[in-house]
Protein backbone atom coordinates (compact mmCIF):
# COMPACT_ATOMS: atom_id res chain seq x y z
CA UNK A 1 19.29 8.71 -16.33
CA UNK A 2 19.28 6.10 -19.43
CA UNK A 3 18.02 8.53 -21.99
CA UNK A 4 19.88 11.17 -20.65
CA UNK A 5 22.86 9.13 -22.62
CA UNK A 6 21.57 6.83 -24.70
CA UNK A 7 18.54 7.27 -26.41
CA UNK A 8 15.62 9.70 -26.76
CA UNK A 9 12.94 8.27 -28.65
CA UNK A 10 9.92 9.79 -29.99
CA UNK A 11 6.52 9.70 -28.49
CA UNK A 12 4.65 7.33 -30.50
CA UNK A 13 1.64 7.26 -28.24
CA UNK A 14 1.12 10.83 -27.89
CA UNK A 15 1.64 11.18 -31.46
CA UNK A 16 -1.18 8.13 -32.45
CA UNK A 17 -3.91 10.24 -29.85
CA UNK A 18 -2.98 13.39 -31.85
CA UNK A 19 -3.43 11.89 -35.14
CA UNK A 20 -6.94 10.75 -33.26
CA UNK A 21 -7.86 14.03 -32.30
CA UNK A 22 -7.05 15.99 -36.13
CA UNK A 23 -9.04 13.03 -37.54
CA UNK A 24 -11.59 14.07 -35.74
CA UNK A 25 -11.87 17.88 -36.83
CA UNK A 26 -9.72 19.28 -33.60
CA UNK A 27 -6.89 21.19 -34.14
CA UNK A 28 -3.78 20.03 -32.86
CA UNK A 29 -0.37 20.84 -31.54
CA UNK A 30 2.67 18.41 -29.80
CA UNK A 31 5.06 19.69 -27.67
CA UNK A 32 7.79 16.74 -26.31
CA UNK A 33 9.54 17.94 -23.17
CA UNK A 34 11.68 15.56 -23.88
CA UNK A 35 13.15 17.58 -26.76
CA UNK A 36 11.75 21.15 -25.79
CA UNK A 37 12.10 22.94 -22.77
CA UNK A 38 9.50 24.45 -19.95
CA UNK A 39 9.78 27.63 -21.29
CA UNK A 40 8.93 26.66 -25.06
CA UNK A 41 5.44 24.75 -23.54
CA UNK A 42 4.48 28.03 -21.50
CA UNK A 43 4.98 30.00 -24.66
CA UNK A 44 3.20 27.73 -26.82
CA UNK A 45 0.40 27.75 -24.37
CA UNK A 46 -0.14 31.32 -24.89
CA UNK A 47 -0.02 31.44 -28.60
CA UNK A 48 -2.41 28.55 -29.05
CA UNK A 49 -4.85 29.36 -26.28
CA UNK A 50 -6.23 25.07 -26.19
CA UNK A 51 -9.14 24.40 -25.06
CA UNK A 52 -7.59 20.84 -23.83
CA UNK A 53 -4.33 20.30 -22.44
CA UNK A 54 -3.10 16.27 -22.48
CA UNK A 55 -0.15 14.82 -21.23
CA UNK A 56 1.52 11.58 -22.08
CA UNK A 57 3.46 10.21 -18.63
CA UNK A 58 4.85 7.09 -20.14
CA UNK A 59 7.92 7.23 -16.88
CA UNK A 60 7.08 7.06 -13.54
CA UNK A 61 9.73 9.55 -12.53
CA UNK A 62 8.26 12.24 -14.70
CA UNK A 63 4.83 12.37 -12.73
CA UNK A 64 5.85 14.79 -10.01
CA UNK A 65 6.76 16.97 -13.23
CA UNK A 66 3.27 16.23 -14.70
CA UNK A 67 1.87 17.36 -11.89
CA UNK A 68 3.32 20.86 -11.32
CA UNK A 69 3.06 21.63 -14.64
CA UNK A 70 -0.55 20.92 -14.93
CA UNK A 71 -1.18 23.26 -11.17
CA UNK A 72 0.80 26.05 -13.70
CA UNK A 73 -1.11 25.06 -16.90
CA UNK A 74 -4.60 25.81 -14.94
CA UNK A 75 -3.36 28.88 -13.04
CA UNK A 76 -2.51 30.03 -16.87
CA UNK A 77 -5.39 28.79 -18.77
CA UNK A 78 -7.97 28.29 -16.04
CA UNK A 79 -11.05 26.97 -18.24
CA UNK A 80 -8.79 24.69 -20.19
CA UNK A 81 -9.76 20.76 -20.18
CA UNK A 82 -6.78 19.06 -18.37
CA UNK A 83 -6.22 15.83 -18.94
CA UNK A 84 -3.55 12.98 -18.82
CA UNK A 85 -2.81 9.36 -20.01
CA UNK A 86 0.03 6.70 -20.56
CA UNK A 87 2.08 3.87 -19.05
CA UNK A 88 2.30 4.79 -15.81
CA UNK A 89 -0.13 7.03 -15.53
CA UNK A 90 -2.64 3.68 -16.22
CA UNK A 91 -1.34 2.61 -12.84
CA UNK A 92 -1.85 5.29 -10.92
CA UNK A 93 -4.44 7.67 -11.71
CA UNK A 94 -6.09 7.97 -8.14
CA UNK A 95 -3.14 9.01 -7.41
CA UNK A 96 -2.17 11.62 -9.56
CA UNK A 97 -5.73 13.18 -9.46
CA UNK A 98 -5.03 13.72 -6.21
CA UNK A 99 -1.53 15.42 -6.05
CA UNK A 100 -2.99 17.58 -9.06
CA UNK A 101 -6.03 18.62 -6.42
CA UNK A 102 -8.32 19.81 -9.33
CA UNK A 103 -5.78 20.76 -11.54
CA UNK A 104 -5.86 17.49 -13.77
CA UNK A 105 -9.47 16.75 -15.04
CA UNK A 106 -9.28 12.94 -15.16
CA UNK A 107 -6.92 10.35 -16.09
CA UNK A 108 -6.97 8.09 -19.09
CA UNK A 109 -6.15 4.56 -18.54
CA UNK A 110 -5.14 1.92 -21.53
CA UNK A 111 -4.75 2.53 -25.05
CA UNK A 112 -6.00 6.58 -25.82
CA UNK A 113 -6.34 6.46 -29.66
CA UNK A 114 -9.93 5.98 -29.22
CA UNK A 115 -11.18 6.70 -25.58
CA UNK A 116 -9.76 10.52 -26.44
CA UNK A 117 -12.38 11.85 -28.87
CA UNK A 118 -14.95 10.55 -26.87
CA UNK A 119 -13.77 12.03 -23.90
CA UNK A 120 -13.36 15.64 -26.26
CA UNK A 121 -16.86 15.15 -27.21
CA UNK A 122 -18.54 14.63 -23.46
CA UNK A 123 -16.02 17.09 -22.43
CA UNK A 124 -17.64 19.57 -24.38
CA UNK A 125 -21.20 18.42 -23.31
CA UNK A 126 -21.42 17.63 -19.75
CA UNK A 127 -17.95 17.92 -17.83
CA UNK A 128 -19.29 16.41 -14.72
CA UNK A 129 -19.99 12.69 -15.64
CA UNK A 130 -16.38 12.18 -17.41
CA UNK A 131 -16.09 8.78 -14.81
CA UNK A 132 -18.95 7.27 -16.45
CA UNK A 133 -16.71 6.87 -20.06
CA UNK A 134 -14.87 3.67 -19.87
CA UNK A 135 -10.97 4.04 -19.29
CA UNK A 136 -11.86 6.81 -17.52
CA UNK A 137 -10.89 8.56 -13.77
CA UNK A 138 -11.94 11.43 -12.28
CA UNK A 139 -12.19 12.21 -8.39
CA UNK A 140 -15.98 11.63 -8.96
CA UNK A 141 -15.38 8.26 -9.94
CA UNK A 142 -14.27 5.89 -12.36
CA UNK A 143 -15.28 4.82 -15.65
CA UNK A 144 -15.52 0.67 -16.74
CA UNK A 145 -12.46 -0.69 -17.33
CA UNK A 146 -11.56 0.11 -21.60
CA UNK A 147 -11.56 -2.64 -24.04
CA UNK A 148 -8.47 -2.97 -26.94
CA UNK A 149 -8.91 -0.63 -29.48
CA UNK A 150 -10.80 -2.17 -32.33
CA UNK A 151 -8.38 -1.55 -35.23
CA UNK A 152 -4.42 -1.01 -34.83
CA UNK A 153 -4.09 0.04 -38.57
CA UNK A 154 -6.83 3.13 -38.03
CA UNK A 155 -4.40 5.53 -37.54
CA UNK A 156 -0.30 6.36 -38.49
CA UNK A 157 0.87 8.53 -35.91
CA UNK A 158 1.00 12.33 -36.39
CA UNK A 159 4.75 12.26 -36.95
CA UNK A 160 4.51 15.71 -38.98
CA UNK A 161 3.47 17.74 -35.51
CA UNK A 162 6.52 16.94 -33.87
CA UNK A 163 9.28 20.11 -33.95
CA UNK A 164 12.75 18.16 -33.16
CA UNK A 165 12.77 15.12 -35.24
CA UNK A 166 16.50 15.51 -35.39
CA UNK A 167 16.49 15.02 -31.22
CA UNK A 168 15.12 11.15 -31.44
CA UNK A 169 18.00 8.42 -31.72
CA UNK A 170 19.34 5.48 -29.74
CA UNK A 171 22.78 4.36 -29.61
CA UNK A 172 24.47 4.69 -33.20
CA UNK A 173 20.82 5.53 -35.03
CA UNK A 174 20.89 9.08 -35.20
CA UNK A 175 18.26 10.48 -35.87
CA UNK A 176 16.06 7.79 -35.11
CA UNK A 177 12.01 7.24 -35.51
CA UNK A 178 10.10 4.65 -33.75
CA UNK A 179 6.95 1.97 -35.06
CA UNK A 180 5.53 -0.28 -33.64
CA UNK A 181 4.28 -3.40 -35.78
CA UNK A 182 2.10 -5.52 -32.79
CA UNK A 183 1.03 -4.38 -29.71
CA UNK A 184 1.23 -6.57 -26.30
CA UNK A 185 3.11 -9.26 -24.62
CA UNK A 186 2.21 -12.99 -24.11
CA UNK A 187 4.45 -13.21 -21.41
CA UNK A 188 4.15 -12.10 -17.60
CA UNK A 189 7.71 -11.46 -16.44
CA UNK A 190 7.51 -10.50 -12.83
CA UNK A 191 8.52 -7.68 -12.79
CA UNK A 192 7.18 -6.28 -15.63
CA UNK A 193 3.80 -3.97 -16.40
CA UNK A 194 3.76 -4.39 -20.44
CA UNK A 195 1.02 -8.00 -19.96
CA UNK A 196 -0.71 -6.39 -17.09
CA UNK A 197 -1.34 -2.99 -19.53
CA UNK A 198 -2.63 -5.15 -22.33
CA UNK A 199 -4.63 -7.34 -20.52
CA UNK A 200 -2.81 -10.23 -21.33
CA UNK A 201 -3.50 -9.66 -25.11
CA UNK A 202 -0.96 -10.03 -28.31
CA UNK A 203 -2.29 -8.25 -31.96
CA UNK A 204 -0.66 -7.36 -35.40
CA UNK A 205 -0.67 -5.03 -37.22
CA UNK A 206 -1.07 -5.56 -41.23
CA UNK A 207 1.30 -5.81 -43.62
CA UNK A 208 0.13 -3.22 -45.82
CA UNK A 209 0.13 -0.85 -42.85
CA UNK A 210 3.35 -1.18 -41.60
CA UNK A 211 4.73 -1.28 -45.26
CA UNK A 212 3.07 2.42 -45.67
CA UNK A 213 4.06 3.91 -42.65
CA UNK A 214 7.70 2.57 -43.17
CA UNK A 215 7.91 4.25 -46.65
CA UNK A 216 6.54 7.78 -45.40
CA UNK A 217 9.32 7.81 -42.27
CA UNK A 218 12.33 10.14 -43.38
CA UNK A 219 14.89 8.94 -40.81
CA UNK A 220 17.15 6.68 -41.77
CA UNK A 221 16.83 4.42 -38.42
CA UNK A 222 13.68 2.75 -36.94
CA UNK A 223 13.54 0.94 -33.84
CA UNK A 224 10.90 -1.22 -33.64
CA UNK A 225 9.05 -0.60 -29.96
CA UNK A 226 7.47 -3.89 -29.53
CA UNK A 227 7.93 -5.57 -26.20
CA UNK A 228 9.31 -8.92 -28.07
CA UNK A 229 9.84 -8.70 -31.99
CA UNK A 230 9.14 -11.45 -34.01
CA UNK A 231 7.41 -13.81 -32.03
CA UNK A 232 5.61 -15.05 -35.09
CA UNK A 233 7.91 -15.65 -38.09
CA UNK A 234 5.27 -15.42 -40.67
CA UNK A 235 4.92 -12.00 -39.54
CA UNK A 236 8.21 -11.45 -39.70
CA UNK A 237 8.78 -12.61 -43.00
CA UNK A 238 5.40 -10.86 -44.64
CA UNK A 239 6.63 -7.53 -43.31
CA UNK A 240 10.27 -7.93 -44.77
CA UNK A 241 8.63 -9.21 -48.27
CA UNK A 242 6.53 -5.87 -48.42
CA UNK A 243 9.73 -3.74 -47.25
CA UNK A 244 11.81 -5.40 -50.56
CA UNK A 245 8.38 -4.86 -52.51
CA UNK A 246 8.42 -1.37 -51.89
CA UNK A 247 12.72 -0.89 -51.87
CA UNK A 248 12.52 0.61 -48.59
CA UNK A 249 16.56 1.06 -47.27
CA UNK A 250 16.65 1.71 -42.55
CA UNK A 251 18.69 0.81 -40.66
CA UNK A 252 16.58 -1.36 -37.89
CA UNK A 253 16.88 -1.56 -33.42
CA UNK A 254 15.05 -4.34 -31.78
CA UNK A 255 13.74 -5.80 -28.95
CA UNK A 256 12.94 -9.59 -28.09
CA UNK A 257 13.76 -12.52 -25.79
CA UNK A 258 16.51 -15.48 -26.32
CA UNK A 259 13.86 -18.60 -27.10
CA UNK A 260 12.20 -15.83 -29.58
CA UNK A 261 15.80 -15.31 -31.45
CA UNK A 262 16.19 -19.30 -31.10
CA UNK A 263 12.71 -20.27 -32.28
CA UNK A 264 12.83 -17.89 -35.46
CA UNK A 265 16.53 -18.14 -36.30
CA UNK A 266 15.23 -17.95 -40.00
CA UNK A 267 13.61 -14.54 -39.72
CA UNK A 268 16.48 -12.65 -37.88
CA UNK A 269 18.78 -14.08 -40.42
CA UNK A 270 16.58 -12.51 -43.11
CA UNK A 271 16.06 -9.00 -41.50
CA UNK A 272 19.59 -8.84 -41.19
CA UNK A 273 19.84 -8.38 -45.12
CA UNK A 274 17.11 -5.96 -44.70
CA UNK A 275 19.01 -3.61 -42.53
CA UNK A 276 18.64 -5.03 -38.49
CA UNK A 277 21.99 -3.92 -37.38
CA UNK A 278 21.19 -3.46 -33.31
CA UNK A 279 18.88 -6.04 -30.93
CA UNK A 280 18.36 -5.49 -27.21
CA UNK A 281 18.28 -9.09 -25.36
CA UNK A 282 16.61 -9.04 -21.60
CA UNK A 283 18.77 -11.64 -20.31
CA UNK A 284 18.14 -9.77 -16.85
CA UNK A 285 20.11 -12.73 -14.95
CA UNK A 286 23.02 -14.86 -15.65
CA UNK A 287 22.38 -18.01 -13.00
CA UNK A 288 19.39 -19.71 -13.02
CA UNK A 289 18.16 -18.59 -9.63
CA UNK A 290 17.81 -14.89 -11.15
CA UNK A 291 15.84 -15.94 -13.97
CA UNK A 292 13.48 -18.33 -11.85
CA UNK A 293 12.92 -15.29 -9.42
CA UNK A 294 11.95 -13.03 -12.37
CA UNK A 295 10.19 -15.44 -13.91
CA UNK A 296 11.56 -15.09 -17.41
CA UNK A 297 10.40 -19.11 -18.42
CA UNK A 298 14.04 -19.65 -20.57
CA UNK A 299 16.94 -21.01 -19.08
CA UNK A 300 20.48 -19.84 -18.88
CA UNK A 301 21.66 -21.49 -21.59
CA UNK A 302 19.42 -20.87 -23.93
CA UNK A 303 20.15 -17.39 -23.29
CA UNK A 304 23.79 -17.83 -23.86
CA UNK A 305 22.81 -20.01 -26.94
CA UNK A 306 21.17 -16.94 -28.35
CA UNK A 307 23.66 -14.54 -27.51
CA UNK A 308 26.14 -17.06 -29.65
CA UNK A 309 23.49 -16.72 -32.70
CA UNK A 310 23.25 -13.09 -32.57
CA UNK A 311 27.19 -12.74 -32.60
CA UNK A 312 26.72 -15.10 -35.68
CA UNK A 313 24.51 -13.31 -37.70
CA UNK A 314 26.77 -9.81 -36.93
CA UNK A 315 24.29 -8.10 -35.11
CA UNK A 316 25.57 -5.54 -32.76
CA UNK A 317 23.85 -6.92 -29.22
CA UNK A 318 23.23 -5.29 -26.05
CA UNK A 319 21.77 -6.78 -22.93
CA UNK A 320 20.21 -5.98 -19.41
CA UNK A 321 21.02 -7.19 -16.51
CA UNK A 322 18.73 -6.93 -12.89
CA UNK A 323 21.24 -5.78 -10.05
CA UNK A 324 19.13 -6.14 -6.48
CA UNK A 325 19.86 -4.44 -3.62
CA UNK A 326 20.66 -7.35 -1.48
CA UNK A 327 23.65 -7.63 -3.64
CA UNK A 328 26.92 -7.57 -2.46
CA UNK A 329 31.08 -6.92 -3.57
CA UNK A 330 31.51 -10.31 -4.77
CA UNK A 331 28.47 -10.30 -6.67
CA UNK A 332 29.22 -6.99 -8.69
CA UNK A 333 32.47 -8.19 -9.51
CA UNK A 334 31.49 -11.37 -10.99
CA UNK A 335 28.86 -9.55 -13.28
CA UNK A 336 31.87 -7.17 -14.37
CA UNK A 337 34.54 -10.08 -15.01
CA UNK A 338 31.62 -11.61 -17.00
CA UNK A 339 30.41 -8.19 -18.50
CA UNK A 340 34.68 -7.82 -19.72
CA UNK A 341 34.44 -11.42 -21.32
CA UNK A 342 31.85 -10.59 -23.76
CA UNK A 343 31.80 -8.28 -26.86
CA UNK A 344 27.97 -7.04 -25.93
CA UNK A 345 27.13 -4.13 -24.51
CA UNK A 346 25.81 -4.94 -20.91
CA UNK A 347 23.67 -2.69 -19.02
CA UNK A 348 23.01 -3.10 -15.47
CA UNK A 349 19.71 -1.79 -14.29
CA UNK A 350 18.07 -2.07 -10.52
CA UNK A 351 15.34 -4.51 -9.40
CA UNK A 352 12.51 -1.60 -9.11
CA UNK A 353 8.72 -2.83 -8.28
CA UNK A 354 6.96 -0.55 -10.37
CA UNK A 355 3.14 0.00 -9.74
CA UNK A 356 1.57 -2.84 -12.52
CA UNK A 357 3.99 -5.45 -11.76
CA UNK A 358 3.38 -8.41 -9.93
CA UNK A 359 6.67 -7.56 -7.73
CA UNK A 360 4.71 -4.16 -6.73
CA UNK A 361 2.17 -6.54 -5.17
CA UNK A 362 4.98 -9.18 -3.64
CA UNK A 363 7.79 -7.24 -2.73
CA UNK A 364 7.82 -7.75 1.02
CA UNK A 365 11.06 -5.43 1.39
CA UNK A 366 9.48 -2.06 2.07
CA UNK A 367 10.30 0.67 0.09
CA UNK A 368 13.39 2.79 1.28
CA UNK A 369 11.26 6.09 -0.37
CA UNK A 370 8.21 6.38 -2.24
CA UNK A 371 9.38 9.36 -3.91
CA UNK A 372 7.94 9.62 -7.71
CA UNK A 373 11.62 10.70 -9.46
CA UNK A 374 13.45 7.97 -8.02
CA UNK A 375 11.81 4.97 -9.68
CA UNK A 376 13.87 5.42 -12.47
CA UNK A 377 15.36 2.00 -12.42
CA UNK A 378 18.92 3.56 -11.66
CA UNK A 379 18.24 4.44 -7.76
CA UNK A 380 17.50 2.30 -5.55
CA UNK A 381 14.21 2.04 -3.99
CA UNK A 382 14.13 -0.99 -1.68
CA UNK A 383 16.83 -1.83 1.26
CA UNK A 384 20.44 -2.09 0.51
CA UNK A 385 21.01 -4.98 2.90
CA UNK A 386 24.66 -6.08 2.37
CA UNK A 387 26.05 -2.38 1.58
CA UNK A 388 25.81 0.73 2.65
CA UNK A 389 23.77 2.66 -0.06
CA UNK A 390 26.69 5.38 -0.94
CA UNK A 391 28.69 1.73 -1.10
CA UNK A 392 25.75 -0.27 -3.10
CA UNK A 393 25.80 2.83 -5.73
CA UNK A 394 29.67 2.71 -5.87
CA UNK A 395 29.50 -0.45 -6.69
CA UNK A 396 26.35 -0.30 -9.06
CA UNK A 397 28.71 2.15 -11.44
CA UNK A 398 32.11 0.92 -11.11
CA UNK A 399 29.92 -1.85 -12.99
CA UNK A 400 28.53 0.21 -15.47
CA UNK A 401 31.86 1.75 -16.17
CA UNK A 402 32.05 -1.70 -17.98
CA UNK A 403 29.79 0.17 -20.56
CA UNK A 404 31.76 2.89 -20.63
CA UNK A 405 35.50 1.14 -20.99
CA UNK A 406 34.06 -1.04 -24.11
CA UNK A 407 31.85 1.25 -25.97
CA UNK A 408 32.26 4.74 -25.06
CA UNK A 409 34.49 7.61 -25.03
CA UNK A 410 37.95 7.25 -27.10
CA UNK A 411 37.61 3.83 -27.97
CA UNK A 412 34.13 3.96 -29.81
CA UNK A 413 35.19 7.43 -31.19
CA UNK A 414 38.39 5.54 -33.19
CA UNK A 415 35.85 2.83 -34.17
CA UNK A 416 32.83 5.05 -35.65
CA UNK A 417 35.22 7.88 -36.57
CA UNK A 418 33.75 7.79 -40.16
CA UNK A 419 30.61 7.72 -39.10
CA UNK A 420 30.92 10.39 -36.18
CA UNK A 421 32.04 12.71 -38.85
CA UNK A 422 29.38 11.85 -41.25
CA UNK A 423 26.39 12.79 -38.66
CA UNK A 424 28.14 15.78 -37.18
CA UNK A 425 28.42 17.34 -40.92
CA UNK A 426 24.33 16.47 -41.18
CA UNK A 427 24.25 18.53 -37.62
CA UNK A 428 23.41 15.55 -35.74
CA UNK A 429 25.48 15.66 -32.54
CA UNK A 430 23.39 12.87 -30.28
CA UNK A 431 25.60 9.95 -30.79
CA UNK A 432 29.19 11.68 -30.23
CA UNK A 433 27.52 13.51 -27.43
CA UNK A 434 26.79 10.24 -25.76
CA UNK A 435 30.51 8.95 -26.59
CA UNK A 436 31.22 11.49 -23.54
CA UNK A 437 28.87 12.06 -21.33
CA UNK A 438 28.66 8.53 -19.03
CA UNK A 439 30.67 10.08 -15.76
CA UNK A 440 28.70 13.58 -15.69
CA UNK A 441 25.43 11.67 -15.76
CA UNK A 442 26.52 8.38 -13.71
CA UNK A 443 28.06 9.29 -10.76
CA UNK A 444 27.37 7.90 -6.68
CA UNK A 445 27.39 11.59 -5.61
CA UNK A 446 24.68 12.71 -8.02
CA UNK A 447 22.38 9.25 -6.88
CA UNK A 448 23.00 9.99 -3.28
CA UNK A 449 22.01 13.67 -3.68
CA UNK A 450 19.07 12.52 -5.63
CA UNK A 451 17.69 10.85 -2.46
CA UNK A 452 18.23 13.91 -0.29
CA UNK A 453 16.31 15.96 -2.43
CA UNK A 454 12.83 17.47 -0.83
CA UNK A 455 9.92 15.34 -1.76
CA UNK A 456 6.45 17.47 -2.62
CA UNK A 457 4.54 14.16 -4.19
CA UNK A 458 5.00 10.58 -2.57
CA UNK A 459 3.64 7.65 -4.45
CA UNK A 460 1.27 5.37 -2.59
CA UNK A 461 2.71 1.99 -0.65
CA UNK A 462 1.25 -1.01 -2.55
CA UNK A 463 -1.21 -3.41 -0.32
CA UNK A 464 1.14 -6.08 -0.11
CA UNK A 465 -0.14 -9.67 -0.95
CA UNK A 466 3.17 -12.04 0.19
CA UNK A 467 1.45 -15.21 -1.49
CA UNK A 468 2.16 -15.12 -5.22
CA UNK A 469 -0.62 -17.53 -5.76
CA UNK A 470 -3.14 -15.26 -4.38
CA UNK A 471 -2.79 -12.51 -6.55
CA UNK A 472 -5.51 -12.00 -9.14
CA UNK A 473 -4.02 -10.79 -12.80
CA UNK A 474 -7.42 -9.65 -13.24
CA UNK A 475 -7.17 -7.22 -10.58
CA UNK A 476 -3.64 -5.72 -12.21
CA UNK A 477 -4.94 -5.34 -15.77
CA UNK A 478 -5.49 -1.76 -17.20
CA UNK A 479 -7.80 -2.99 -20.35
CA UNK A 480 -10.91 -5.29 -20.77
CA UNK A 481 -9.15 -8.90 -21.38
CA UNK A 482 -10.65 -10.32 -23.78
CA UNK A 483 -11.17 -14.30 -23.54
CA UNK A 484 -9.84 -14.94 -27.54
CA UNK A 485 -6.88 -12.62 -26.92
CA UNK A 486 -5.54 -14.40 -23.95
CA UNK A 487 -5.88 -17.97 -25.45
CA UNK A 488 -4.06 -16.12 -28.36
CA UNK A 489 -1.61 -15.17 -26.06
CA UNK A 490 -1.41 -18.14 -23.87
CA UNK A 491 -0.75 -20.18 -27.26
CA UNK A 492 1.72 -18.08 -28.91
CA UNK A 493 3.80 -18.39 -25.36
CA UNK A 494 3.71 -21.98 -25.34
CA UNK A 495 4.79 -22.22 -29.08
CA UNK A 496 7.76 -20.17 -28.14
CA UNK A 497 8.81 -21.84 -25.50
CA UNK A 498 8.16 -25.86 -26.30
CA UNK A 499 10.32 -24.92 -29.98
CA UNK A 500 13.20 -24.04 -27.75
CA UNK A 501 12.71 -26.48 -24.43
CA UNK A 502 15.96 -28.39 -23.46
């Protein structure tokens, strides 16, 4: 429901195992459903003719989808190589093999850039021992769990493939490319999958690399994917020196954490000249008991400290907040007084245990449905235990109608009216389409029909494990952890967080 509204970002990953694959001699063509419909993939499917069909499934919602259009992708192309990686598809690939029932080949778990031409090569050799390549599931078997690729600065994505560049922007960056300059998370947030992905690892990418691929990117905005930006200053600065070196003018959208924007005050105040005009916070709680529960490892006001910087430096701010289930009137209402007091966008999102989080594995609420389409973070998936559920979601977007008050509709229209006018004559129309379309997409009707909708594919109940302390992050990692990487890691972390301790 998010990037139904507010963003629609290109699909970096997809686009870095394509670059792979043309490197490699194959010919290639992208198709993002995000941007093109069913009816454009069935009718590039019969120009092309592939011999190999992947998928990126980056959102767990979109795996039921996945799966029905890989049944119709066989039933069209029957000798085709079927095959699918990603996020989420990392964390479930038993799974989704077996929804598919022979119609996906194997899964791909971990980082694909690699792994892929491989896999195209023993494809094309022996198609019954796929399992035995690492990162690799099949309903033979599975492959050894894949290491971190060797190089991040191998390959810039194949950005030329994609048809509807002009379709990728978030928020006011219209049109909008993405680029990622490290790779990984040193944290392990509860309820998060990025560390568990990674395998606990945190790498950069080079100067000279990022400085290259930032000159060849046509769209005026950037927004930088990594999970925390700027966790390392020197990075930070190095990358800014080589953007003034080679007079490169974006607009820049980032992500990172409070005791990051505390620690590095320097380096946000200097990429603020360069162009950062937008920064996402995860506050995800605003008492302490919230943030101790999702283990975020910063305290409440050191949040609000860096919230207090940001407005400082003039950066436009928005922030996430966790709303649980087991919430109730009063609690809602406090979050929206608070949510009116503050010039930041606030988002409310719902505690969802997704499959690679730790709160998959300790969640001892079970799961209201286990329906694929609904872990979306905007339905709720665990018990409602102090509303009804039609009441919970009434609730849920009276709050998000915060949003909608503040930044949307007439009000943001008379503040960007300049530069609504200026995109629309350009012919992009993704911004002023999201001024208005909040109530059509966020509605209690439309999430309670959601949940009465047939389900064909049900996700799998997690074993659960009720003892934090018992659970192995071993056992949750998707790639090889390497013992340098997570010392790496484990460093960085506690640099971060003794620079900003009260």
């Amino acid at each position: 429901m998010y990037t139904e509204i507010f963003l629609r970002l290109e699909p970096l990953g997809v686009e870095l195992v394509a670059a792979a694959c043309r490197k490699a001699g194959h010919e290639v063509m992208l198709c993002d459903l995000q941007a093109d419909s069913h009816k454009t993939y069935f009718k590039l499917l019969k120009e092309f003719q592939p011999d190999a069909v992947c998928f990126g499934t980056n959102y767990l919602a979109n795996i039921p989808e996945v799966v029905d259009l890989a049944k119709d992708t066989k039933a069209l192309l029957p000798n085709s190589f079927f095959f699918v990686g990603g996020h989420s598809a990392s964390f479930t690939a038993n799974e989704i093999l077996e929804h598919a029932a022979g119609a996906i080949d194997c899964v791909v778990k971990g980082e694909g850039e690699e792994i892929v031409v491989k896999l195209l090569e023993a494809w094309q050799q022996d198609k019954k021992n796929l399992h035995r390549l690492p990162s690799v599931t099949t309903l033979e078997g599975e492959g050894p769990r894949g290491k971190l690729i060797h190089d991040l600065d191998a390959l810039l994505p194949a950005r030329d493939l994609l048809r509807n560049r002009k379709k990728y922007f978030i928020g006011v960056l219209d049109p909008c490319a993405s680029i990622e300059f490290t790779r990984g998370c040193p944290w392990d947030c509860s309820f998060c999958s990025a560390w568990t992905f990674y395998g606990r690892s945190y790498r950069r990418r080079s100067v000279e690399c990022i400085g290259e691929e930032l000159a060849s990117i046509k769209e005026p905005g950037v927004f930088i994917v990594d999970d925390v930006a700027f966790i390392q200053d020197d990075h930070g600065f190095a990358i800014g020196k080589e953007i003034e070196k080679r007079k490169i003018k974006k607009s820049y959208y980032l992500e990172t954490r409070g005791d990051v924007l505390l620690k590095n005050k320097e380096v946000f105040k200097y990429w603020k000249t360069l162009g950062l005009e937008y920064m996402f916070l995860g506050l995800e709680a605003i008492d302490e008991e919230g943030l101790k529960a999702f283990r975020k490892r910063v305290t409440l006001s050191k949040n609000f400290e860096a919230l207090e910087f940001a407005r400082s430096l003039g950066i436009t701010v928005a922030i996430n907040i966790i709303a649980d289930p087991d919430w109730d009137a009063k609690r809602f209402q406090t979050i929206r007084d608070w949510a009116l007091s503050i010039p930041e966008i606030v988002n409310v999102s719902i505690n969802t245990p997704y499959p690679g989080t730790e709160t998959f594995m300790t969640e001892s609420r079970t799961f209201t449905t286990r329906d694929y389409r609904l872990f979306d973070i905007q339905h709720a998936v665990l018990p409602t235990t102090k509303l009804s559920l039609e009441d919970f979601y009434k609730e849920l977007v009276k709050t998000q109608q915060v949003l909608n008050m503040k930044h949307l509709g007439w009000a943001a229209l008379k503040e960007t009216a300049k530069l609504s006018a200026k995109l629309l004559l350009k012919g992009q129309t993704n911004f002023v389409k999201m001024l208005w379309k909040f109530n059509s997409v966020y509605n209690p009707e439309r999430q309670m029909a959601d949940h009465r909708r047939p389900v064909k594919y049900e996700m799998k109940p997690p074993v659960v494990e009720k003892d934090r302390a018992k659970i192995d992050p071993l056992k949750l990692y998707v790639l090889q952890p390497l013992a340098n990487e997570v010392m790496k890691a484990a460093k960085i972390k506690a640099e971060a967080e003794s620079a900003v301790s009260p």
